[in-house]
N, C-alpha and C. Protein backbone atom coordinates (compact mmCIF):
# COMPACT_ATOMS: atom_id res chain seq x y z
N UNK A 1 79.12 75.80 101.56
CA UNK A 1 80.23 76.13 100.68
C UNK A 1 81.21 77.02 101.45
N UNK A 2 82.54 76.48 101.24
CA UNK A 2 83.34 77.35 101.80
C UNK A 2 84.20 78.59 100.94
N UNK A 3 83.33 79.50 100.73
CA UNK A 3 84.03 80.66 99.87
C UNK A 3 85.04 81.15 99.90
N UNK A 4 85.72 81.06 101.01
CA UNK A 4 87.04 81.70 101.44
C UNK A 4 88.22 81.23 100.20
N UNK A 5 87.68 80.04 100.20
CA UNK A 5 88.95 79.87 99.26
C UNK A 5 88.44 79.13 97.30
N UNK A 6 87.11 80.06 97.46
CA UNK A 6 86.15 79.26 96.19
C UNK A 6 86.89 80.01 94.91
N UNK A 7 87.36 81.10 95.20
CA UNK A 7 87.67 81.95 93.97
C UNK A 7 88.75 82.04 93.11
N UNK A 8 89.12 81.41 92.73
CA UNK A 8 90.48 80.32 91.35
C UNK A 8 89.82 80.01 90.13
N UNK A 9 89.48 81.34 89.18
CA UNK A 9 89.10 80.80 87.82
C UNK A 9 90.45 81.81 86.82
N UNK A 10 91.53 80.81 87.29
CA UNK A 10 92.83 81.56 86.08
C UNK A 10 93.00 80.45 84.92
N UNK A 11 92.97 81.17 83.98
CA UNK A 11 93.52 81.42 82.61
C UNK A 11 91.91 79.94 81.98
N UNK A 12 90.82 81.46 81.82
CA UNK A 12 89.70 80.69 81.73
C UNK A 12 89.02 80.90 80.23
N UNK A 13 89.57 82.03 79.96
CA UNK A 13 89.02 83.25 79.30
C UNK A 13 87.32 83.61 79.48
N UNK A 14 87.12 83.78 81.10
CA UNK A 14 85.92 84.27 80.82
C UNK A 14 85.59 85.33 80.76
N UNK A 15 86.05 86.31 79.82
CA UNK A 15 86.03 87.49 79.10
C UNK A 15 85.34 88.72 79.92
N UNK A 16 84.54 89.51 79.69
CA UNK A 16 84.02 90.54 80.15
C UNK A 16 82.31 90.41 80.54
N UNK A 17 81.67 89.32 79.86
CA UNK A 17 80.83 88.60 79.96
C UNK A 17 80.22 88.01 81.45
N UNK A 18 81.75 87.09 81.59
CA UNK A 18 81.63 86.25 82.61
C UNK A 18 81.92 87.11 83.89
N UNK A 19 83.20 87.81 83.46
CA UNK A 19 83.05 89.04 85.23
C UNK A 19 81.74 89.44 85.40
N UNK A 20 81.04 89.98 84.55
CA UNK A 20 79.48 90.65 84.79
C UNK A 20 79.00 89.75 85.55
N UNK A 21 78.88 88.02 85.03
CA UNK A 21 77.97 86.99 85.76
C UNK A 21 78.23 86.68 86.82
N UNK A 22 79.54 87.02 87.08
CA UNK A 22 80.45 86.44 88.63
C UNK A 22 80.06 87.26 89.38
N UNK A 23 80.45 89.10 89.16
CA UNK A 23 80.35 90.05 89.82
C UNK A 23 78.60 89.87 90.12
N UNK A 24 77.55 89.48 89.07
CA UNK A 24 76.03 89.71 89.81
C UNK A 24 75.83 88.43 91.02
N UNK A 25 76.86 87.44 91.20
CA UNK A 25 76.41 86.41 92.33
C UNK A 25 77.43 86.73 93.49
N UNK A 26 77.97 87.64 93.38
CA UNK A 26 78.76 87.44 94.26
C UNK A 26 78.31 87.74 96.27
N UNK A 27 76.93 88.19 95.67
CA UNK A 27 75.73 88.19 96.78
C UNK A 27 75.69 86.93 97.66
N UNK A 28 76.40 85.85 96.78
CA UNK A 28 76.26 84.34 97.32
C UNK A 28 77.56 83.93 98.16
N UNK A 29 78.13 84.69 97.86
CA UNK A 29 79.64 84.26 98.50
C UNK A 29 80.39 85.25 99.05
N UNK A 30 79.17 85.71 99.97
CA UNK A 30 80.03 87.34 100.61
C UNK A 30 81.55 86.65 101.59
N UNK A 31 81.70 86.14 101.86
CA UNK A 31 82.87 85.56 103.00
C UNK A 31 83.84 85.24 101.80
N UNK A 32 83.79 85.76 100.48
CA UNK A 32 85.06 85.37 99.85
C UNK A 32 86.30 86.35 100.22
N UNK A 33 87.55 85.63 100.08
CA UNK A 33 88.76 86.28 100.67
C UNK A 33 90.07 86.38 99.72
N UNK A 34 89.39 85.31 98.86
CA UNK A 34 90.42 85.33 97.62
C UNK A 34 90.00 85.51 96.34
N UNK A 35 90.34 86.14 95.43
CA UNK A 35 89.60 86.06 93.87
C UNK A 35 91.28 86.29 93.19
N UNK A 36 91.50 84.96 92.35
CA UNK A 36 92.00 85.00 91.52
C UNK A 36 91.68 84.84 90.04
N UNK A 37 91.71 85.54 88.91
CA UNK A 37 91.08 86.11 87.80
C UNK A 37 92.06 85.96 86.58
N UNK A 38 93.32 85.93 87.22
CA UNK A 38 94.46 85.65 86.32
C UNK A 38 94.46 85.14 84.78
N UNK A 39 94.42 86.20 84.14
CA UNK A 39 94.84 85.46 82.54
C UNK A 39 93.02 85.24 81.79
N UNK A 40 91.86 85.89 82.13
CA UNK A 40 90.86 86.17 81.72
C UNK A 40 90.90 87.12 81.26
N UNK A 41 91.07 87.66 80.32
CA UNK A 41 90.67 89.14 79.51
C UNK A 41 89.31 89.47 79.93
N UNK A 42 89.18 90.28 80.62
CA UNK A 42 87.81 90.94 81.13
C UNK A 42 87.84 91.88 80.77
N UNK A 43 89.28 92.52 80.87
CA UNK A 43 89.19 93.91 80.19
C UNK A 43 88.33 95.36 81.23
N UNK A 44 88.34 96.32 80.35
CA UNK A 44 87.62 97.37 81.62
C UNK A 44 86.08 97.09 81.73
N UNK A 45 85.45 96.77 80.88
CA UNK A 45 84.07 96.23 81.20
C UNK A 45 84.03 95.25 82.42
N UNK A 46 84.80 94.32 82.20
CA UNK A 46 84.96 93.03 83.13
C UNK A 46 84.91 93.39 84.95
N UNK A 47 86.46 94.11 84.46
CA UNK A 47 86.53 95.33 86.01
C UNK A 47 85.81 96.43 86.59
N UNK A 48 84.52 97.11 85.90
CA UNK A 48 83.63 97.81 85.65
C UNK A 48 82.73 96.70 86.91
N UNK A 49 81.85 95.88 86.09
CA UNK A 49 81.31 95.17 87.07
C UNK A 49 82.03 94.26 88.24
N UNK A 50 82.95 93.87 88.16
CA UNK A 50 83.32 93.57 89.20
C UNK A 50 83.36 94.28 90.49
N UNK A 51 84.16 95.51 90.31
CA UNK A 51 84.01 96.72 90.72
C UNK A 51 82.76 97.70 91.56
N UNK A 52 81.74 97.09 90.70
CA UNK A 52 80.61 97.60 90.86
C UNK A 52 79.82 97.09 92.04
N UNK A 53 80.45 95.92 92.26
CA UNK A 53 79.87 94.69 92.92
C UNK A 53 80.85 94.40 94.14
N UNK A 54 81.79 94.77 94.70
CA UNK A 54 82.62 95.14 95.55
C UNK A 54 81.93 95.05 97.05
N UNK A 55 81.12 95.72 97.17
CA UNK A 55 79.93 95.71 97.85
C UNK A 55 79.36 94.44 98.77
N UNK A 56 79.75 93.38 98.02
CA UNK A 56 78.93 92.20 98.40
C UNK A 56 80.42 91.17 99.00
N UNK A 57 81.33 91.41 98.47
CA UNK A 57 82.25 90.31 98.90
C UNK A 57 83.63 91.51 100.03
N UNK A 58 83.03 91.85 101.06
CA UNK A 58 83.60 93.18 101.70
C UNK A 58 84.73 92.22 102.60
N UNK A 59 84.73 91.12 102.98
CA UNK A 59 85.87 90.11 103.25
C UNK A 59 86.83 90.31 102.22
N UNK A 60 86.85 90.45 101.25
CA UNK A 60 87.72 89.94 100.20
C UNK A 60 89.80 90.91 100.49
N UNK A 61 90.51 89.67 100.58
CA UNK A 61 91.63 90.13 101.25
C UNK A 61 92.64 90.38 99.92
N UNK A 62 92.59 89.29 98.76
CA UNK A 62 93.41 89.27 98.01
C UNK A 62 92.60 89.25 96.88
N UNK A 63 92.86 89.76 95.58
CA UNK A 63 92.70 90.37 94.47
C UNK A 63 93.26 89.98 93.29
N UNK A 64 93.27 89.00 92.64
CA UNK A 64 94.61 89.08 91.40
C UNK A 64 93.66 89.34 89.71
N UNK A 65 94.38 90.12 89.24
CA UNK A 65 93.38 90.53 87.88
C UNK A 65 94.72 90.46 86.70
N UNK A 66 95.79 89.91 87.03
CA UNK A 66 97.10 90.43 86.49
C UNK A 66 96.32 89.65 84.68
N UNK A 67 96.76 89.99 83.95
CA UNK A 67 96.96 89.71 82.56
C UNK A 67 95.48 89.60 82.29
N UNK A 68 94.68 90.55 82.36
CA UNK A 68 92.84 90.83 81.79
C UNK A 68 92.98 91.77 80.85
N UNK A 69 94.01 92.47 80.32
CA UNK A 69 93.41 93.69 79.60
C UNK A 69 93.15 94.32 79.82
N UNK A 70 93.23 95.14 81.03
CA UNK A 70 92.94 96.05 82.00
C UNK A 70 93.19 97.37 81.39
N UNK A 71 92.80 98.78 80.86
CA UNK A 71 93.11 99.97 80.45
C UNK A 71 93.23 101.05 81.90
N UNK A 72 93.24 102.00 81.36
CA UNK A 72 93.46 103.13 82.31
C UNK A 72 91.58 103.19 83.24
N UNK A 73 91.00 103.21 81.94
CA UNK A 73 89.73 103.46 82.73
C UNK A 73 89.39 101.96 83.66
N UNK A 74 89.63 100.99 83.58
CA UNK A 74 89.48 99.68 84.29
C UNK A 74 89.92 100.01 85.63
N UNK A 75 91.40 100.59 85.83
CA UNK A 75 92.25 100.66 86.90
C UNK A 75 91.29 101.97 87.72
N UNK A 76 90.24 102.71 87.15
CA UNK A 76 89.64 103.83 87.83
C UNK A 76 88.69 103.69 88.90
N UNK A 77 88.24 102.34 87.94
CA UNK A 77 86.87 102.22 88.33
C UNK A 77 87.40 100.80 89.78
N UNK A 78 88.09 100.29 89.36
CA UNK A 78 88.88 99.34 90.71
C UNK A 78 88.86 100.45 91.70
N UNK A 79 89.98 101.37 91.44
CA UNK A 79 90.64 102.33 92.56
C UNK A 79 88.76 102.93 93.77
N UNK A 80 87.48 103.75 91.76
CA UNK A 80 86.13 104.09 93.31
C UNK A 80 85.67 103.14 93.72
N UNK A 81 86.32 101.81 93.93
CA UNK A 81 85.29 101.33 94.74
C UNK A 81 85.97 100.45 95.89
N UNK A 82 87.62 100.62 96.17
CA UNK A 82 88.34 100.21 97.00
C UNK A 82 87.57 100.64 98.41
N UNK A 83 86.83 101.39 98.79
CA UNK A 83 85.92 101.39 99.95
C UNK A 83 84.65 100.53 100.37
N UNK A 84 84.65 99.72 99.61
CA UNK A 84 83.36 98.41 99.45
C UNK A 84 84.57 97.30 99.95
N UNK A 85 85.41 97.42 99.76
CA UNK A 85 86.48 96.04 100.13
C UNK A 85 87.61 96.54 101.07
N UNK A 86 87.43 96.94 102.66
CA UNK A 86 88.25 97.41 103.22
C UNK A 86 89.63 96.47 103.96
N UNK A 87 88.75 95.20 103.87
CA UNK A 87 90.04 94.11 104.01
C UNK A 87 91.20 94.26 102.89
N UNK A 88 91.12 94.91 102.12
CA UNK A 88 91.91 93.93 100.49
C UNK A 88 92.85 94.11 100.98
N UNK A 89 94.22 93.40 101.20
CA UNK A 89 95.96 93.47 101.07
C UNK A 89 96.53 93.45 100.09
N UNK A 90 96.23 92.65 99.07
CA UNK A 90 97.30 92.64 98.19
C UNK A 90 96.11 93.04 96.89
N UNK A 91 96.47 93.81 96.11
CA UNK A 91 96.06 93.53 94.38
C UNK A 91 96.94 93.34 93.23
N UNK A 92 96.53 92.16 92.60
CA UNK A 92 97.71 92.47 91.79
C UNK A 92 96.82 92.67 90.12
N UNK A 93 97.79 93.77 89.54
CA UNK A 93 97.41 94.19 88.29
C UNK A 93 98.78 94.08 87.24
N UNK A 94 99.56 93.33 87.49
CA UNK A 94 100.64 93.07 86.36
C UNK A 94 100.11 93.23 85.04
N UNK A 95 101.06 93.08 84.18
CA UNK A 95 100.96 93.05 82.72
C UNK A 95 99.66 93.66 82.78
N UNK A 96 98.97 94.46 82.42
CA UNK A 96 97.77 94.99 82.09
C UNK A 96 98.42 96.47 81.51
N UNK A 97 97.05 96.68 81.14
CA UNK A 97 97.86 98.37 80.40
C UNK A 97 96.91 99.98 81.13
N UNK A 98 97.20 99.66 82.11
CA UNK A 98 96.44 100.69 83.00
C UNK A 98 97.25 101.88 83.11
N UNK A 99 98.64 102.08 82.49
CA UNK A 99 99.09 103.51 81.96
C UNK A 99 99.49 103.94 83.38
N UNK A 100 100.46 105.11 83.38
CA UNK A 100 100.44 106.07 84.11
C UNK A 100 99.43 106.66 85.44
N UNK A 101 98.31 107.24 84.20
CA UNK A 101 97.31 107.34 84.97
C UNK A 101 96.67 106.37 86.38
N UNK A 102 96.33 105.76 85.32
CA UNK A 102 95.89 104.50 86.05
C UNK A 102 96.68 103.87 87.16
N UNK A 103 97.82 103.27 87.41
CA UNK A 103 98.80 103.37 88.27
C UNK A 103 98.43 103.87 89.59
N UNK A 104 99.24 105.64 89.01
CA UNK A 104 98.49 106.44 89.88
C UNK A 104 97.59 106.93 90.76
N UNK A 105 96.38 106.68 90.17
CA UNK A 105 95.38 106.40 91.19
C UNK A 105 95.44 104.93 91.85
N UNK A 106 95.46 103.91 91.20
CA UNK A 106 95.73 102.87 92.63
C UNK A 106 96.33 102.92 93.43
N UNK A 107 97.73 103.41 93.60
CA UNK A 107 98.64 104.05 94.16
C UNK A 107 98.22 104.90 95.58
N UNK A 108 97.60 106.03 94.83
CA UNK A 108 97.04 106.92 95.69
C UNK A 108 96.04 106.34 96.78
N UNK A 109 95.14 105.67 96.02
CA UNK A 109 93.77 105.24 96.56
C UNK A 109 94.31 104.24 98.18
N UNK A 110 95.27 103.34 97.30
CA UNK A 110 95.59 102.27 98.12
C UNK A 110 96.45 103.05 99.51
N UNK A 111 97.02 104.33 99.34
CA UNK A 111 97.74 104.51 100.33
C UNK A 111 97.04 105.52 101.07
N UNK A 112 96.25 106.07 100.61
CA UNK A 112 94.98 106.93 101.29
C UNK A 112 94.32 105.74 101.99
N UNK A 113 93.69 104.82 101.69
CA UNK A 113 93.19 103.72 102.83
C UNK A 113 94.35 103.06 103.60
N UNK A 114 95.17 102.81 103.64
CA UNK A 114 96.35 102.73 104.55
C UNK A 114 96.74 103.80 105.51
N UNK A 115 96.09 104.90 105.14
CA UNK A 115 96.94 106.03 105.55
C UNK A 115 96.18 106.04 107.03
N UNK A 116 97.20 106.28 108.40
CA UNK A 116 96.55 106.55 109.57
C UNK A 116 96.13 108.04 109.33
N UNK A 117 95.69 108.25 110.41
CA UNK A 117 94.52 109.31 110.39
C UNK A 117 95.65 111.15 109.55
N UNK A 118 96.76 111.03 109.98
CA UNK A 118 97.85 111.92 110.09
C UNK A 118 98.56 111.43 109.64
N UNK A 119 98.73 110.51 109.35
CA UNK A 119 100.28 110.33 108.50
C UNK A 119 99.89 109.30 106.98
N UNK A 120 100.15 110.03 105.76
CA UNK A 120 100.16 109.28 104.35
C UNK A 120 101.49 109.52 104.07
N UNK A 121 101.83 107.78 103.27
CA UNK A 121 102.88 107.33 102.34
C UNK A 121 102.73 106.74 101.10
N UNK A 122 103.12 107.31 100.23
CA UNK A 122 102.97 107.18 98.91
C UNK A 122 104.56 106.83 98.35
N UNK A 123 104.11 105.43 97.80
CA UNK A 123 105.83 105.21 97.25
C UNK A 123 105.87 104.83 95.84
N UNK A 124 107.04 105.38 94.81
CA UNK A 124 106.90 105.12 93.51
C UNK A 124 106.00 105.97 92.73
N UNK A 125 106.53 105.92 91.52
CA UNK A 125 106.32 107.09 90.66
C UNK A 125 104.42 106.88 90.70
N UNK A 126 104.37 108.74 90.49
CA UNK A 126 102.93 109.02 90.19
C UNK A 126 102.51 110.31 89.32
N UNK A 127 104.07 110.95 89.31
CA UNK A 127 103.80 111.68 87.74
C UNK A 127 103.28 112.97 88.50
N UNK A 128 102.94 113.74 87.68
CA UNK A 128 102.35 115.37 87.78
C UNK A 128 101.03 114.54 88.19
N UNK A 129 100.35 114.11 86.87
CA UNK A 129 99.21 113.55 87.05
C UNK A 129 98.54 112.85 87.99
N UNK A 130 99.60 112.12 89.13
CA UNK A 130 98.86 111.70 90.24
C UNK A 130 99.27 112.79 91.48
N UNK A 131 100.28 113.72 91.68
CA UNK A 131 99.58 115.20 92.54
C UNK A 131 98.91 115.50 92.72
N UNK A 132 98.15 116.10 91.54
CA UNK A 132 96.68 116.69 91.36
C UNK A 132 95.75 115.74 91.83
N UNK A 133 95.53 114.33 91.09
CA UNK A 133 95.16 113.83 91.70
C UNK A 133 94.72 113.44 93.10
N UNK A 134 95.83 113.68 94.24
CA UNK A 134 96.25 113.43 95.30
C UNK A 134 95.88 114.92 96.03
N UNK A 135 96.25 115.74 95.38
CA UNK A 135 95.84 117.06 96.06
C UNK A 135 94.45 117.37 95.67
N UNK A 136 93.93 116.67 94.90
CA UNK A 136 91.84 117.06 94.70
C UNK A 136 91.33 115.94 95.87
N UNK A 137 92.32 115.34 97.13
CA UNK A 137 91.73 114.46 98.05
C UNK A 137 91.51 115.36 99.20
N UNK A 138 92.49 116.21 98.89
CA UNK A 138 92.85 117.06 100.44
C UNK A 138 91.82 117.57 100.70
N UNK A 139 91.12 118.45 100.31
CA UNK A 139 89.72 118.77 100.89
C UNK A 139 88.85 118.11 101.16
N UNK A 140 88.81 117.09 100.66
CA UNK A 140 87.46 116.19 101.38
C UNK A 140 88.04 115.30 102.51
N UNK A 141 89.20 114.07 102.49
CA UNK A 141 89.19 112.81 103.48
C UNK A 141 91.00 113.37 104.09
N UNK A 142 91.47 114.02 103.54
CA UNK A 142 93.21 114.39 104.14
C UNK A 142 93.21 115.72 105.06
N UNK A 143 91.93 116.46 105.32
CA UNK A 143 92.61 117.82 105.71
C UNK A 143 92.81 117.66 107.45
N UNK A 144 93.02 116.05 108.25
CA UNK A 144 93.57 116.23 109.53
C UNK A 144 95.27 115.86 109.14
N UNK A 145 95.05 115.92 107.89
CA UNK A 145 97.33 115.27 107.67
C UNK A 145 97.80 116.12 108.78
N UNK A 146 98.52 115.47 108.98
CA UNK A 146 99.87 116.30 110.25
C UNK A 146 101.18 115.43 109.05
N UNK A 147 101.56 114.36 108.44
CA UNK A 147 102.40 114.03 107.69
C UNK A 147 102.08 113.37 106.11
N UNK A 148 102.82 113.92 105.19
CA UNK A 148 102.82 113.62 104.03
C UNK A 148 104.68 113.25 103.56
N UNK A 149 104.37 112.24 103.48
CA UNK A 149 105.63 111.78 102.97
C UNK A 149 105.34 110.96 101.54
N UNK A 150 106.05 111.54 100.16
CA UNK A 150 106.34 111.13 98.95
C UNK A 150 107.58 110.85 98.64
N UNK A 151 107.73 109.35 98.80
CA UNK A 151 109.08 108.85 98.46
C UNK A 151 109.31 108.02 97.50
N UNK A 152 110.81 108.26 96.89
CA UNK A 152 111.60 107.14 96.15
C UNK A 152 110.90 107.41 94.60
N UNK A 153 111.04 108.05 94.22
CA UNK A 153 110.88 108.53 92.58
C UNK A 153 109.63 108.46 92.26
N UNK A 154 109.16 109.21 92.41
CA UNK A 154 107.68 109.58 92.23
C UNK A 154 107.46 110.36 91.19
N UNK A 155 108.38 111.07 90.81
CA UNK A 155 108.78 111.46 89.40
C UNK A 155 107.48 112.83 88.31
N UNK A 156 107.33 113.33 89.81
CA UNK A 156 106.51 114.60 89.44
C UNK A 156 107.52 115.74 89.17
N UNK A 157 107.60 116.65 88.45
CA UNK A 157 107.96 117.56 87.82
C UNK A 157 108.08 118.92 88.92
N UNK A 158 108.27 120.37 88.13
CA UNK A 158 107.78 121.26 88.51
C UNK A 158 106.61 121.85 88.90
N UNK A 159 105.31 121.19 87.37
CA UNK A 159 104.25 121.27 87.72
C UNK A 159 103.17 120.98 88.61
N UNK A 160 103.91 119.70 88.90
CA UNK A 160 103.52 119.13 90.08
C UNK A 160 103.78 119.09 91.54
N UNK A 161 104.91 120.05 91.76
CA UNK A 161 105.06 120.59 93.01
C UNK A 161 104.52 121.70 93.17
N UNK A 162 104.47 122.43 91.54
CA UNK A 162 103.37 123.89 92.13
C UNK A 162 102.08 123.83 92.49
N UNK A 163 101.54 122.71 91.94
CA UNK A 163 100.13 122.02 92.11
C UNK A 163 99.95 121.55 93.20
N UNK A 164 100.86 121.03 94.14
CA UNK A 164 100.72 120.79 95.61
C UNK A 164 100.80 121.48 96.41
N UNK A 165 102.10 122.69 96.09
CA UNK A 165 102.14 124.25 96.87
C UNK A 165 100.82 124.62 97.08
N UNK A 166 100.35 125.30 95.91
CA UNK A 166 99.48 126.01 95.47
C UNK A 166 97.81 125.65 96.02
N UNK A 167 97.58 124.56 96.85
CA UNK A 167 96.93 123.80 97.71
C UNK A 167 97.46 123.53 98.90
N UNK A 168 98.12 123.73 99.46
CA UNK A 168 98.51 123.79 100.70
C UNK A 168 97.84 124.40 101.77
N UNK A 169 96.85 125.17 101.75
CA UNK A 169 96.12 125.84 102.84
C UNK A 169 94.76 124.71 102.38
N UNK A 170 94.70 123.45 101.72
CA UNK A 170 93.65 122.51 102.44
C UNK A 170 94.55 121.41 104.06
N UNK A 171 95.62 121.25 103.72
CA UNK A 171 96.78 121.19 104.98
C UNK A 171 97.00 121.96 106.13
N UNK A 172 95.88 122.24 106.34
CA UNK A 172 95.91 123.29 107.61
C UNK A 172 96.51 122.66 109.25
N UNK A 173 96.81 121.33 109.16
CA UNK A 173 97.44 120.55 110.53
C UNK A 173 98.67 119.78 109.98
N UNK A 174 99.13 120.06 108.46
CA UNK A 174 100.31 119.41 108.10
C UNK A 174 101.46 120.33 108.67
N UNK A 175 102.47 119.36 109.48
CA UNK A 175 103.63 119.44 110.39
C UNK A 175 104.57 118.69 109.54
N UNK A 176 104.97 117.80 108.77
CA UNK A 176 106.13 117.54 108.07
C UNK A 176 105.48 117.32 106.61
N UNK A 177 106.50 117.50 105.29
CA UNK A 177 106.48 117.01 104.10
C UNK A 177 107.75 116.70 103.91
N UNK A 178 107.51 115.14 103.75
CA UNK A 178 108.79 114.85 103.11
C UNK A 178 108.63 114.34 101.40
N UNK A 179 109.30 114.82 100.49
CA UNK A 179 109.51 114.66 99.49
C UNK A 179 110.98 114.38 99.16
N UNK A 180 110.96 112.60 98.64
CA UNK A 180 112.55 112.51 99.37
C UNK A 180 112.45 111.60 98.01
N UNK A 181 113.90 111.79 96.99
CA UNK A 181 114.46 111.35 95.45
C UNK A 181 113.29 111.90 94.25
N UNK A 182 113.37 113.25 94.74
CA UNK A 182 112.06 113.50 93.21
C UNK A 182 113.41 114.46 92.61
């Protein structure tokens, strides 16, 4: 079987059910590279196990979950386990209702694994709520930053620049911040 390109079950409705059954075989088809999911309501359970199961299909390049029903907590549990799938390029989560929050951390997550060793880019809004977020990373996987650049309306507040100040000595090798249209 050639898995690479086995994974095309859009607009199936196999609900939250069927992600569970997909996500427990996916032991069988570790060389998959594509999963399109499109238009199955799986919902956050669905993405829960899928998620969970990340692990087994670590090829996997492209991602599509757009129109499942996706909530904030769905988009969380995607974002801990983006380190089981270090190939992924593209995800797509359209129409779903993963909120602010949710956003946010994919956002973050996705550009923290992009990020070279010293230099992170984060583009598009992430709210107060994804700062903090972003600044509860710095002590554990960011404290060699030498650059942090947040661009193009990211749309954090006051609170959220004091919340990044106010953490700044986990940045002990950061040499530029750019914060550029907030």
């Amino acid at each position: 079987i050639n898995a690479e390109y086995m994974g095309e079950l859009q607009c199936n409705n196999i609900g939250e059910n069927g992600a569970k059954y997909l996500a427990e075989h996916f032991q069988f088809i570790s060389n998959l590279q594509t999963l399109k999911l499109y238009n199955n309501d799986i919902g956050d359970n669905g993405s829960k196990y899928l998620a969970e199961h990340f692990q087994f299909i670590p090829n996997l390049k492209t991602l599509n979950l757009d129109r499942n029903n996706i909530g904030e907590n769905g988009a969380k549990y995607i974002a801990e386990h983006f380190q089981f799938v270090p190939n992924l390029q593209t995800l797509e989560l359209q129409y779903n209702n993963i909120g602010e929050e949710g956003e946010s951390i994919i956002k973050i997550e996705l550009a923290i694994r992009k990020c070279v060793q010293s230099e992170l880019n984060i583009y598009g809004k992430i709210g107060d709520f994804g700062v903090k977020y972003l600044v509860d990373h710095f002590k554990y996987i960011l404290s060699n930053l030498q650059t942090l650049n947040i661009l193009y309306g990211s749309g954090f507040g006051k609170h959220g620049l004091k919340y990044l100040a106010n953490h700044f000595h986990h940045l002990p090798n950061l040499r530029k911040l750019n914060l550029v249209y907030d």
